[in-house]
PDB file of N, CA and C in Angstrom:
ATOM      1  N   UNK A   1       9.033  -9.432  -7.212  1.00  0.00           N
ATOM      2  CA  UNK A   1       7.771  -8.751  -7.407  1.00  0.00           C
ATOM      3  C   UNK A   1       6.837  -9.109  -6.255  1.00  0.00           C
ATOM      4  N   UNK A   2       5.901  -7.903  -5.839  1.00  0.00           N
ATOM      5  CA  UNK A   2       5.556  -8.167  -4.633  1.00  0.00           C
ATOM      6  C   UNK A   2       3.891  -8.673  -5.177  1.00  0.00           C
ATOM      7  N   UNK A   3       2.799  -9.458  -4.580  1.00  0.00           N
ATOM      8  CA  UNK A   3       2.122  -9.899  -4.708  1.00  0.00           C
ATOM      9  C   UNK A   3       0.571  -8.565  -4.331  1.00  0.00           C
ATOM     10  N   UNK A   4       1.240  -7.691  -3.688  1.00  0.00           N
ATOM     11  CA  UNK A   4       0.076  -6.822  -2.818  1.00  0.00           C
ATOM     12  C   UNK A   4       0.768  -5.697  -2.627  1.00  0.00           C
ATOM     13  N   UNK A   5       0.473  -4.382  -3.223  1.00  0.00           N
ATOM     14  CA  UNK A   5       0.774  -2.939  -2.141  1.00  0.00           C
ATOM     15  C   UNK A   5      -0.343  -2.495  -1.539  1.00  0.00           C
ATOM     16  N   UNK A   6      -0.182  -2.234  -0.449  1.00  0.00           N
ATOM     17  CA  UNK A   6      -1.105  -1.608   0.113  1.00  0.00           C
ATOM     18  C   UNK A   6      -0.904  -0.313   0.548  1.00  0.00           C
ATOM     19  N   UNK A   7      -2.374   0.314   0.118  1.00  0.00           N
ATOM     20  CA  UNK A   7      -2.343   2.064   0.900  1.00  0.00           C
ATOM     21  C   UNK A   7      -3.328   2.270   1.563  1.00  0.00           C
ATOM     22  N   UNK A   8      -2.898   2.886   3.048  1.00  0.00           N
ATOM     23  CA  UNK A   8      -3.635   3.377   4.160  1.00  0.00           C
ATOM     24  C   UNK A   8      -3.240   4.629   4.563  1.00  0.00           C
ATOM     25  N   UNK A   9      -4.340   5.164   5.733  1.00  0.00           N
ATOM     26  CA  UNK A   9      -3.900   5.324   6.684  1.00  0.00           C
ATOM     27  C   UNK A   9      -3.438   5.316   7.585  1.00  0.00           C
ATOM     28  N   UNK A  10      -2.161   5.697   8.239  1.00  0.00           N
ATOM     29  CA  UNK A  10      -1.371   5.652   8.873  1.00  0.00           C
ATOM     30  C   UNK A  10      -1.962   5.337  10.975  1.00  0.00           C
ATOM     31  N   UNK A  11      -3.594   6.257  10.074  1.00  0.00           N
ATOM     32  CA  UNK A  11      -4.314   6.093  11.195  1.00  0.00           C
ATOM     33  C   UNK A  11      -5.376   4.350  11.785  1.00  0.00           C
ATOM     34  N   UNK A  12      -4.838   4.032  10.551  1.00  0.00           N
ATOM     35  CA  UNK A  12      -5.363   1.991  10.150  1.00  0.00           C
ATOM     36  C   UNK A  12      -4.615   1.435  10.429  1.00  0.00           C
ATOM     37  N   UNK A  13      -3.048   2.022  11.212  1.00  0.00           N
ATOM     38  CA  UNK A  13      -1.825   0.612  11.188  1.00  0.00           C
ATOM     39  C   UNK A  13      -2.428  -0.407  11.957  1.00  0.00           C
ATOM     40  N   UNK A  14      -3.023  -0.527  12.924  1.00  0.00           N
ATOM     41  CA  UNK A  14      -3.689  -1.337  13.394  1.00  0.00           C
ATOM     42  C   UNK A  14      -4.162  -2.862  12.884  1.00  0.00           C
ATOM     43  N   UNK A  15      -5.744  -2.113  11.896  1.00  0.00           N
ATOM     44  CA  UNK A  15      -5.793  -2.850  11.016  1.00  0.00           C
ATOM     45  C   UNK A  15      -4.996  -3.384  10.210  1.00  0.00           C
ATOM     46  N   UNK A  16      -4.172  -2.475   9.334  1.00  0.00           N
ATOM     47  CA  UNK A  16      -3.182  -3.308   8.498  1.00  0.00           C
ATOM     48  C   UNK A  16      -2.034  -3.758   8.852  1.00  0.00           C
ATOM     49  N   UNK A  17      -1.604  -4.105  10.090  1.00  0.00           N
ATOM     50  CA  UNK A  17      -0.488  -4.988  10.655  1.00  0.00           C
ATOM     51  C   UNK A  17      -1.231  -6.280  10.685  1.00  0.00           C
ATOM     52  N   UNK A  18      -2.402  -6.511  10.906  1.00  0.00           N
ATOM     53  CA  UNK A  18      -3.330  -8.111  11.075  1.00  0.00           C
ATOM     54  C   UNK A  18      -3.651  -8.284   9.924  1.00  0.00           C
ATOM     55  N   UNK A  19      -3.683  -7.515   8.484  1.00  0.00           N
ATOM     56  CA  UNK A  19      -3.745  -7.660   7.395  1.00  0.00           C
ATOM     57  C   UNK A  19      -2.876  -8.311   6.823  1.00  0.00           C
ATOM     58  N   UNK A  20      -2.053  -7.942   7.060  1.00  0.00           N
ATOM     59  CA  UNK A  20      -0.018  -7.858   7.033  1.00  0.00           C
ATOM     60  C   UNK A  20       0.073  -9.196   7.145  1.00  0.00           C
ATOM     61  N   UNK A  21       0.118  -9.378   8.279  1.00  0.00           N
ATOM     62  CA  UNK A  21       0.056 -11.014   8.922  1.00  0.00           C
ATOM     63  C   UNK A  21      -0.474 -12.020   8.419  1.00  0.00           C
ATOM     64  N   UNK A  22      -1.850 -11.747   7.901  1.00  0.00           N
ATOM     65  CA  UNK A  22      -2.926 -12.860   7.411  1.00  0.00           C
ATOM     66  C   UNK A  22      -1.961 -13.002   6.198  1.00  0.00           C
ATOM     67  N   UNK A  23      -2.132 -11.690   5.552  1.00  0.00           N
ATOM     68  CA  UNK A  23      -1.443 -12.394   3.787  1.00  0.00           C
ATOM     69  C   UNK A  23      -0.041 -12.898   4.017  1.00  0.00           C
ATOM     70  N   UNK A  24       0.741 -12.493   5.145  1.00  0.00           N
ATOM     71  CA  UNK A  24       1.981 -13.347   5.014  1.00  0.00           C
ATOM     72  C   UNK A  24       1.836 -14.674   5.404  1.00  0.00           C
ATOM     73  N   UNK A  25       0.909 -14.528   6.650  1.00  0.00           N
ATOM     74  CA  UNK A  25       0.310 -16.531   6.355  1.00  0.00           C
ATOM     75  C   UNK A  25      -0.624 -17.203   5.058  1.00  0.00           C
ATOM     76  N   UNK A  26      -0.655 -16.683   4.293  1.00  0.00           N
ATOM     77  CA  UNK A  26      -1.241 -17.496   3.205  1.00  0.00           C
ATOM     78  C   UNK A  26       0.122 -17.278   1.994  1.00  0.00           C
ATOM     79  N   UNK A  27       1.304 -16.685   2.324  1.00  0.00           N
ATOM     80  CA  UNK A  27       2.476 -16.923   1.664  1.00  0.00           C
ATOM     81  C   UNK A  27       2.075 -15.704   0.487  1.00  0.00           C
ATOM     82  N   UNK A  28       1.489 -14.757   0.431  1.00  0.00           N
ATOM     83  CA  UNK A  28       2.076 -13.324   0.008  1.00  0.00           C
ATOM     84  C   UNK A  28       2.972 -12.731   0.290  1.00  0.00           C
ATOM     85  N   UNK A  29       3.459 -12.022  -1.211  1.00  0.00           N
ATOM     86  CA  UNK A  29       4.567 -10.666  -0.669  1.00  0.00           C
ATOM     87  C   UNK A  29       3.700  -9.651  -0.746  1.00  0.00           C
ATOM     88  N   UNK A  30       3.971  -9.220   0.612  1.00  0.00           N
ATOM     89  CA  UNK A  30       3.018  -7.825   0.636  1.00  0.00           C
ATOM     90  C   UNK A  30       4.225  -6.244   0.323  1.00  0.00           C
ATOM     91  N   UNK A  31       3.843  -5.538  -0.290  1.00  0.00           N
ATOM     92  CA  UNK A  31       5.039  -4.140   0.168  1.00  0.00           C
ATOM     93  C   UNK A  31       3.934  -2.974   0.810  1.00  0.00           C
ATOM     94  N   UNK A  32       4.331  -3.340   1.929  1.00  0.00           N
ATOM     95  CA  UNK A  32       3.958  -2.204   2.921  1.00  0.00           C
ATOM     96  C   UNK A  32       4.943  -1.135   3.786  1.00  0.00           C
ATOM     97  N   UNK A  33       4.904   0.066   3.452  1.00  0.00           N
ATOM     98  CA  UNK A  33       5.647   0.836   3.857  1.00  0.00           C
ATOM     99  C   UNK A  33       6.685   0.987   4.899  1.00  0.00           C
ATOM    100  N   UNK A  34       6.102   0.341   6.024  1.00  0.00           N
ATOM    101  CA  UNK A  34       6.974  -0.134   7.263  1.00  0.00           C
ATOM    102  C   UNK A  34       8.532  -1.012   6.491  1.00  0.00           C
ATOM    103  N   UNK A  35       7.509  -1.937   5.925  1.00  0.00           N
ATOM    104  CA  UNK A  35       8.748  -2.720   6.143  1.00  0.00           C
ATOM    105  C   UNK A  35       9.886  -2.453   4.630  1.00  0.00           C
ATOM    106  N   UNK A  36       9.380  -2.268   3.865  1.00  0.00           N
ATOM    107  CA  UNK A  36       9.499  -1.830   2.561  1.00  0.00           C
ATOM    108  C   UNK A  36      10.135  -0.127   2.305  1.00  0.00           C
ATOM    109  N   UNK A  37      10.290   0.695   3.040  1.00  0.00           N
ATOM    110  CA  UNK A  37      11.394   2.107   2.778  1.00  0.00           C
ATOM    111  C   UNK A  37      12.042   2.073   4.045  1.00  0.00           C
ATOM    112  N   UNK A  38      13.117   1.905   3.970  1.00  0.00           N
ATOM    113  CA  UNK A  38      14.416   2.433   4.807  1.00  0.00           C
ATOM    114  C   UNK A  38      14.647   3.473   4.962  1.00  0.00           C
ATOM    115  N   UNK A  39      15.335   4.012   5.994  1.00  0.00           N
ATOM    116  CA  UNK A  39      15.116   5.390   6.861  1.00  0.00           C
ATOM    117  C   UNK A  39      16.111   5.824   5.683  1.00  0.00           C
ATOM    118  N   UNK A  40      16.350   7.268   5.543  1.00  0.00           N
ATOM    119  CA  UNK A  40      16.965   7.908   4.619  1.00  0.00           C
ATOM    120  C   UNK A  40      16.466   7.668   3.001  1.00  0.00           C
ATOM    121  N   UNK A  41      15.949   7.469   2.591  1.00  0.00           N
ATOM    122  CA  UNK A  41      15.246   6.621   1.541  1.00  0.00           C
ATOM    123  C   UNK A  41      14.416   7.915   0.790  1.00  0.00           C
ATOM    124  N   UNK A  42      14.469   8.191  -0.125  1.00  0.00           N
ATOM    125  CA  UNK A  42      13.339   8.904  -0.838  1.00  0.00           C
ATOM    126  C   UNK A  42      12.241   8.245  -0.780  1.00  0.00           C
ATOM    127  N   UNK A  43      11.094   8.358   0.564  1.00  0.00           N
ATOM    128  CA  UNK A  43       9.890   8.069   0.173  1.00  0.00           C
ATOM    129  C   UNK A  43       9.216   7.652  -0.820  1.00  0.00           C
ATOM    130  N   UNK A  44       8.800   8.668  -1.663  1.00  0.00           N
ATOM    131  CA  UNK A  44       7.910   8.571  -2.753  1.00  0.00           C
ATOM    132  C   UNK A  44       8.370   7.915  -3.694  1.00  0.00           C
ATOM    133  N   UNK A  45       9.489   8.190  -3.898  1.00  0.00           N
ATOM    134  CA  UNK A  45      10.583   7.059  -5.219  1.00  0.00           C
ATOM    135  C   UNK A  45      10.173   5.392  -4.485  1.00  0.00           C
ATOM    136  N   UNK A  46      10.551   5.419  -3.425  1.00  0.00           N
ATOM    137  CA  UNK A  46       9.925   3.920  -3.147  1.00  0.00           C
ATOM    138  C   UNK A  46       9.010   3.623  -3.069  1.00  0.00           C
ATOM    139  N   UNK A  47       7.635   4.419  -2.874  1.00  0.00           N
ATOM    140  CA  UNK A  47       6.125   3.863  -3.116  1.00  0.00           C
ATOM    141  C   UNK A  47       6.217   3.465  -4.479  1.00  0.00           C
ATOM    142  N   UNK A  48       6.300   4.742  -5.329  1.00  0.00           N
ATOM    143  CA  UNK A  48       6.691   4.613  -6.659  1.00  0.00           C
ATOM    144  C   UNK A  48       7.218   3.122  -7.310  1.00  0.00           C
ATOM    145  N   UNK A  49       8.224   2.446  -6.589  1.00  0.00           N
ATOM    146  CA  UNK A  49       8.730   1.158  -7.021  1.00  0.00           C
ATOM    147  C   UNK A  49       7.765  -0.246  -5.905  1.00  0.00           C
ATOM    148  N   UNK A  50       7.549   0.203  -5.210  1.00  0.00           N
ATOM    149  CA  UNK A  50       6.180  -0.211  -4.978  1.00  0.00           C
ATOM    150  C   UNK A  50       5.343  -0.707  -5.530  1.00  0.00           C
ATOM    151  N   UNK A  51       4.769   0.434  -5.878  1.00  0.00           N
ATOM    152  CA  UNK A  51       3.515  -0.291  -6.874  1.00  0.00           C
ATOM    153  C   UNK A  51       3.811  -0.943  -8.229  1.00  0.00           C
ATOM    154  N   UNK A  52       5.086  -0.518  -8.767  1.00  0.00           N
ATOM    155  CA  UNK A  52       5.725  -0.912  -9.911  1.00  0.00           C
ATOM    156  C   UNK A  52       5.419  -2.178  -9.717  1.00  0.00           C
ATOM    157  N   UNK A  53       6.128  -2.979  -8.656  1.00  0.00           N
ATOM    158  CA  UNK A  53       6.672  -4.513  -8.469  1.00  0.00           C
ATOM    159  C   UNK A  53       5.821  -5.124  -7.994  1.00  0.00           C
ATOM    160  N   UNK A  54       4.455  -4.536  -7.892  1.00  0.00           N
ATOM    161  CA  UNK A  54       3.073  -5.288  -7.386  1.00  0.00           C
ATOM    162  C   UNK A  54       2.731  -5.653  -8.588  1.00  0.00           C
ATOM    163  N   UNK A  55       1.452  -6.543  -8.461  1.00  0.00           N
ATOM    164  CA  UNK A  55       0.646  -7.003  -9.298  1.00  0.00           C
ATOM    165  C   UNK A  55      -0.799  -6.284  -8.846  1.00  0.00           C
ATOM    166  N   UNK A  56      -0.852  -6.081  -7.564  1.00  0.00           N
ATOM    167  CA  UNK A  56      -2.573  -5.731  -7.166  1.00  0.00           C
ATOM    168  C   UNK A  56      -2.072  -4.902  -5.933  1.00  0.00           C
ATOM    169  N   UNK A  57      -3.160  -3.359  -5.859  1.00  0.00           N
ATOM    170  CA  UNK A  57      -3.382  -3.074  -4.407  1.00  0.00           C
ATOM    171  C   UNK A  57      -4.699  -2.661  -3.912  1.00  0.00           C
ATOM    172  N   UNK A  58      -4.039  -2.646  -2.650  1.00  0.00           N
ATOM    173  CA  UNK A  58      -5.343  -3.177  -1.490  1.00  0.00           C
ATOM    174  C   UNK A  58      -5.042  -1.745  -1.311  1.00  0.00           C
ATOM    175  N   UNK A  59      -6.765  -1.494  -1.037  1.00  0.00           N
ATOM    176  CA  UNK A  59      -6.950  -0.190  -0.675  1.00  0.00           C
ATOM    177  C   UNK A  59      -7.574   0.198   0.344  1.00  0.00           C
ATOM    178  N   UNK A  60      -7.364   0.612   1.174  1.00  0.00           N
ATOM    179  CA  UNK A  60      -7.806   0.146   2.999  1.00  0.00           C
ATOM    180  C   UNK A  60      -9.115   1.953   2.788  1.00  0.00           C
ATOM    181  N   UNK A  61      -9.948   1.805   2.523  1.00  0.00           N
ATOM    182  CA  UNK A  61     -10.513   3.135   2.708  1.00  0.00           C
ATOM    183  C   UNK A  61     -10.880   3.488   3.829  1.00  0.00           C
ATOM    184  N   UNK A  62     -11.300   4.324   4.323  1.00  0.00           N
ATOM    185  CA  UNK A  62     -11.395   5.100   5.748  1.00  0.00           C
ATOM    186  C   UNK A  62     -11.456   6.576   5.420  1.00  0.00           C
ATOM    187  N   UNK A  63     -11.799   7.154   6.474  1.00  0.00           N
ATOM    188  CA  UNK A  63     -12.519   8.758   6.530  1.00  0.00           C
ATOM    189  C   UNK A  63     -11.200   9.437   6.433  1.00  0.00           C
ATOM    190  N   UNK A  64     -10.032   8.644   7.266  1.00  0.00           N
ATOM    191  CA  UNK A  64      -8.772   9.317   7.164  1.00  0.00           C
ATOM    192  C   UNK A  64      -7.869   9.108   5.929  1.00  0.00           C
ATOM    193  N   UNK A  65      -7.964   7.845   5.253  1.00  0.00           N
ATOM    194  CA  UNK A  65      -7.743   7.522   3.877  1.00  0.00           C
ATOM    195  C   UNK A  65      -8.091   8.816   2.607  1.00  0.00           C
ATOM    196  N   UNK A  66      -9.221   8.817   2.940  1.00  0.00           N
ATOM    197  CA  UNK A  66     -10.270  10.174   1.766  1.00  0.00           C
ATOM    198  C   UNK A  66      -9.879  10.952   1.993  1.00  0.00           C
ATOM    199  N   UNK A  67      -9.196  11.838   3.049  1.00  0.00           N
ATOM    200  CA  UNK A  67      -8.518  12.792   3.101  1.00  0.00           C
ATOM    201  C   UNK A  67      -7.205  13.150   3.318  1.00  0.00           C
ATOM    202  N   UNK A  68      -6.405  12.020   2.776  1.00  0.00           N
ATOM    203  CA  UNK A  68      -5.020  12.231   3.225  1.00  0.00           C
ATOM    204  C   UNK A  68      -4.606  12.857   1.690  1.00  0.00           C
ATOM    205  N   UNK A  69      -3.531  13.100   1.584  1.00  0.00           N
ATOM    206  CA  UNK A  69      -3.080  13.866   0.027  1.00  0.00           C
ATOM    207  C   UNK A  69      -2.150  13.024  -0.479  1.00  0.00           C
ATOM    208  N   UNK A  70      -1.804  12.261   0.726  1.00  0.00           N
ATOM    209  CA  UNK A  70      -0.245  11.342   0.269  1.00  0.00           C
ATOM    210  C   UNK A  70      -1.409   9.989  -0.540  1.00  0.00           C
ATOM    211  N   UNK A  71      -2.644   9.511   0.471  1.00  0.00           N
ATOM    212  CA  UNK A  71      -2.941   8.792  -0.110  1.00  0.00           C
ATOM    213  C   UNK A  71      -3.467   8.540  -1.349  1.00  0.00           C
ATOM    214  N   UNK A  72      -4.480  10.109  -2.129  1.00  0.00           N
ATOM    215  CA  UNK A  72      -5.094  10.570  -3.216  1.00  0.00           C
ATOM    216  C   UNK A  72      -3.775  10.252  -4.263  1.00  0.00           C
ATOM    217  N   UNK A  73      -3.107  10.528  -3.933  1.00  0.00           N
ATOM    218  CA  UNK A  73      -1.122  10.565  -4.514  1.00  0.00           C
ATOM    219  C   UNK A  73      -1.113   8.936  -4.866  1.00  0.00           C
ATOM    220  N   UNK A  74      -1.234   8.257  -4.057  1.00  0.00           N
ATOM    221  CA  UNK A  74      -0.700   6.823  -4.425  1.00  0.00           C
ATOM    222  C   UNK A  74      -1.655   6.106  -5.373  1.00  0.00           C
ATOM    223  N   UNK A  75      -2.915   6.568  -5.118  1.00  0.00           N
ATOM    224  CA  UNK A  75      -4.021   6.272  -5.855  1.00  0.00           C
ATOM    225  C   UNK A  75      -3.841   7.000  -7.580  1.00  0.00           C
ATOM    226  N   UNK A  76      -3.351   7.840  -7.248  1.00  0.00           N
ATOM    227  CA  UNK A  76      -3.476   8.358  -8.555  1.00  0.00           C
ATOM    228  C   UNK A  76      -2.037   8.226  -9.567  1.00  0.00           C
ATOM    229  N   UNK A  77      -1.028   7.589  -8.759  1.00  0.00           N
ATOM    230  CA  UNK A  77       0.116   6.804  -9.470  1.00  0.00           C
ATOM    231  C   UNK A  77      -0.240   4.925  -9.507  1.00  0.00           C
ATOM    232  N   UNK A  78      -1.519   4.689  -8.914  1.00  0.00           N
ATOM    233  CA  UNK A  78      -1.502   3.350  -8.785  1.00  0.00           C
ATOM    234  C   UNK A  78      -2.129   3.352  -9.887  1.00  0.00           C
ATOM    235  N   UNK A  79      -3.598   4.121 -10.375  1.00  0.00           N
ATOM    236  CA  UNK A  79      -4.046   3.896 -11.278  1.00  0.00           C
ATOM    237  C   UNK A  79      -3.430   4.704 -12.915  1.00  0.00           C
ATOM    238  N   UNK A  80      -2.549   5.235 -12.934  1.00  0.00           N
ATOM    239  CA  UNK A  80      -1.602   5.835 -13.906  1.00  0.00           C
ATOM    240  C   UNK A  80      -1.042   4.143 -14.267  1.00  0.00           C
ATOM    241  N   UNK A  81      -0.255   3.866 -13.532  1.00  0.00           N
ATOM    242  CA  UNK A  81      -0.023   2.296 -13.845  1.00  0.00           C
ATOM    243  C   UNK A  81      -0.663   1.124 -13.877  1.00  0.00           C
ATOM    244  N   UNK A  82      -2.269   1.010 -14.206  1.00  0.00           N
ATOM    245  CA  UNK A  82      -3.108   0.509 -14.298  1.00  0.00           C
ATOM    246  C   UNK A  82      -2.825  -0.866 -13.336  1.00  0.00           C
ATOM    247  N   UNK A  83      -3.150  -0.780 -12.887  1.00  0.00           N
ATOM    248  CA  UNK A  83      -2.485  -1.893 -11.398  1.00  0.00           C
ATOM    249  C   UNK A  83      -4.099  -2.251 -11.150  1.00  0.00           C
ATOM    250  N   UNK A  84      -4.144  -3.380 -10.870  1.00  0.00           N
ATOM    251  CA  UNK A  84      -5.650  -4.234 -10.457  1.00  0.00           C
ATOM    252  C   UNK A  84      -5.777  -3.264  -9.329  1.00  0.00           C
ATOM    253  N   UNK A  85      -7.267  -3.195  -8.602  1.00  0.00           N
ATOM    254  CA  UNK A  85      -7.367  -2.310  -7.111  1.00  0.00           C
ATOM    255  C   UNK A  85      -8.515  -3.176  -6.916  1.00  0.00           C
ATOM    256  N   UNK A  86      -8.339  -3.362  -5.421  1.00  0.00           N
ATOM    257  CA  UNK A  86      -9.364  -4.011  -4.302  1.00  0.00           C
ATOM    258  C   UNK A  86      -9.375  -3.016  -2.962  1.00  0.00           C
ATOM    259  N   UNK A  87     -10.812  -2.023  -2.947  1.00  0.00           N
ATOM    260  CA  UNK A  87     -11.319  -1.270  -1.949  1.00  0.00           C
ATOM    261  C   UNK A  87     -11.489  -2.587  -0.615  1.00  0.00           C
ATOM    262  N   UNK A  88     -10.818  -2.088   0.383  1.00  0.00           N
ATOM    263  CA  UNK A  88     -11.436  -2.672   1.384  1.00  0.00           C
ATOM    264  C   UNK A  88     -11.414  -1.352   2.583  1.00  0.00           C
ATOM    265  N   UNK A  89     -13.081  -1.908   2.507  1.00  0.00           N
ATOM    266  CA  UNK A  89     -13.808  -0.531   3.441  1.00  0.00           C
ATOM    267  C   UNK A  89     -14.289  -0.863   5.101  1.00  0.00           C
TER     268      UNK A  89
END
């Protein structure tokens, strides 16, 4: 079970690769998409188990975040599974 999912923008990898990093130095499992779906992989089935195997996600908001559809999507299966959420804006 992973300790953190996180959803961004794709246009934040930036940010969330130094995110990435920090929580893996304080000894989190993070499931972040990169490293977490394998090529050939049904996407969405693996966000899907994703958030399952979290306990909490981080929610990276941004202008590109608010308008993505994939992200409105994860948000709205994160909170279907009542999963703790932490906005970070």
């Amino acid at each position: 079970m992973s300790d953190v999912f996180i959803s961004y923008s794709r246009k934040n990898s930036d940010f969330v690769h130094k995110l990435d990093d920090a929580l893996a130095n304080a000894k989190r499992d993070v499931w972040v998409d990169w490293a977490d779906i394998g090529r050939g992989q049904d996407w969405w089935h693996e966000i899907e188990l994703g958030v399952d195997s979290s306990d909490t996600a981080l929610i990276i908001v941004s202008e590109n975040w608010l308008v993505s559809e994939i992200c409105q999507r994860e948000l709205e299966y994160i909170r279907q599974q009542n999963k703790r959420v932490f906005p970070i804006i």
